[in-house]
Protein backbone atom coordinates (compact mmCIF):
# COMPACT_ATOMS: atom_id res chain seq x y z
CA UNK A 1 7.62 -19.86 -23.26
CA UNK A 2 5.39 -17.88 -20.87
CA UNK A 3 6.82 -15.25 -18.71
CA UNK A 4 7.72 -16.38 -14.82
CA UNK A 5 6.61 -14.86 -11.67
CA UNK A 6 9.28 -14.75 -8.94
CA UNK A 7 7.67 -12.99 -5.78
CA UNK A 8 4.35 -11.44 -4.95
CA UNK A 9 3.47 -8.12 -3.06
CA UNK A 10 1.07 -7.59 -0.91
CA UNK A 11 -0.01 -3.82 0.23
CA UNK A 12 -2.31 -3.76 3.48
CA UNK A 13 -4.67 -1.16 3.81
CA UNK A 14 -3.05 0.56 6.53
CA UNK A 15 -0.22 0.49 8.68
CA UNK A 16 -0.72 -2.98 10.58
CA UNK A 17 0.79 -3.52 14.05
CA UNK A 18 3.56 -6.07 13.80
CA UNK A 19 2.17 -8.89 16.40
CA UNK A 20 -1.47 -8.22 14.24
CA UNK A 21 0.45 -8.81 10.83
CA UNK A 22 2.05 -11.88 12.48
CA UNK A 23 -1.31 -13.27 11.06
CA UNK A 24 -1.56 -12.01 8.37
CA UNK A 25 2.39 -13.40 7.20
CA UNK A 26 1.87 -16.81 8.89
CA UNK A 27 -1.44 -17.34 6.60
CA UNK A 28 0.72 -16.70 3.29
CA UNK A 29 3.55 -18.95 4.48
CA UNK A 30 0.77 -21.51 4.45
CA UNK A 31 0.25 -21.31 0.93
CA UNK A 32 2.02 -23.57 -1.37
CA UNK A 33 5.09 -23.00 -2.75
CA UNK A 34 5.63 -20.00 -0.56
CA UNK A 35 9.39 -19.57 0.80
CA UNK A 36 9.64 -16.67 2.77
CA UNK A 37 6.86 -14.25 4.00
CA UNK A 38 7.87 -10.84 5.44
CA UNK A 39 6.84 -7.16 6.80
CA UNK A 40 8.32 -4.16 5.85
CA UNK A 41 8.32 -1.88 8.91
CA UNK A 42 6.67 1.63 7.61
CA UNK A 43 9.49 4.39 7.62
CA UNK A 44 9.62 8.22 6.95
CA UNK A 45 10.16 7.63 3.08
CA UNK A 46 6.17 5.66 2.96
CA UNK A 47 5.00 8.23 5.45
CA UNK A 48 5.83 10.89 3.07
CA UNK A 49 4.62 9.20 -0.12
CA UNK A 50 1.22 8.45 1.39
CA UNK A 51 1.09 12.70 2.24
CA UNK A 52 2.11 13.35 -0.84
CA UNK A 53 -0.95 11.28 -2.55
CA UNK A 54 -3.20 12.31 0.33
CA UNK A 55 -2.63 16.19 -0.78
CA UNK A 56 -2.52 15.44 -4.24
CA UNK A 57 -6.02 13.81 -3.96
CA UNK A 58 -7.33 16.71 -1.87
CA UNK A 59 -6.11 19.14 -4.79
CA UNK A 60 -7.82 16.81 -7.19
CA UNK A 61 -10.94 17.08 -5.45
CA UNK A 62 -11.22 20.68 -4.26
CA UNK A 63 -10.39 21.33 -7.96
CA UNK A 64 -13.71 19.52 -9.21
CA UNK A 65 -15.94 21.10 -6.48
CA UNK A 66 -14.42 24.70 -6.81
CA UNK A 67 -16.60 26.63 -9.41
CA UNK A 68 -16.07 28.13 -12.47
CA UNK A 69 -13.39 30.89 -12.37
CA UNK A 70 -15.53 34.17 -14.03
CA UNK A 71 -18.96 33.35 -13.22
């Protein structure tokens, strides 16, 4: 027996007005065998997790461009 998928998430790109995502939800609850459709309002907690990967990936990066300690 294969394994069963319950629910499906969807991440936008970027924080997405609520009467513009309107759109976006109403198009998935027209796909079949959809039940429910619905936002997640962004809050501090996402805020600070997409920092925290913004500075990580800015440390990442300044780390490959920086030159060679000693020369």
């Amino acid at each position: 027996m294969t394994d069963r998928i319950h629910s499906i998430n969807v991440v936008l790109e970027e924080n997405t007005r609520v009467d513009d995502a309107e759109y976006i939800l109403n198009a998935i609850r027209m796909i079949k065998g959809v039940i429910a459709a619905d936002g997640n309002v962004a809050d501090f907690e996402s805020h600070m997790a997409e920092s925290r990967a913004r500075i990580d990936l800015h440390e990442k990066l300044f780390a490959v461009l920086r030159p060679p300690s000693g020369k």
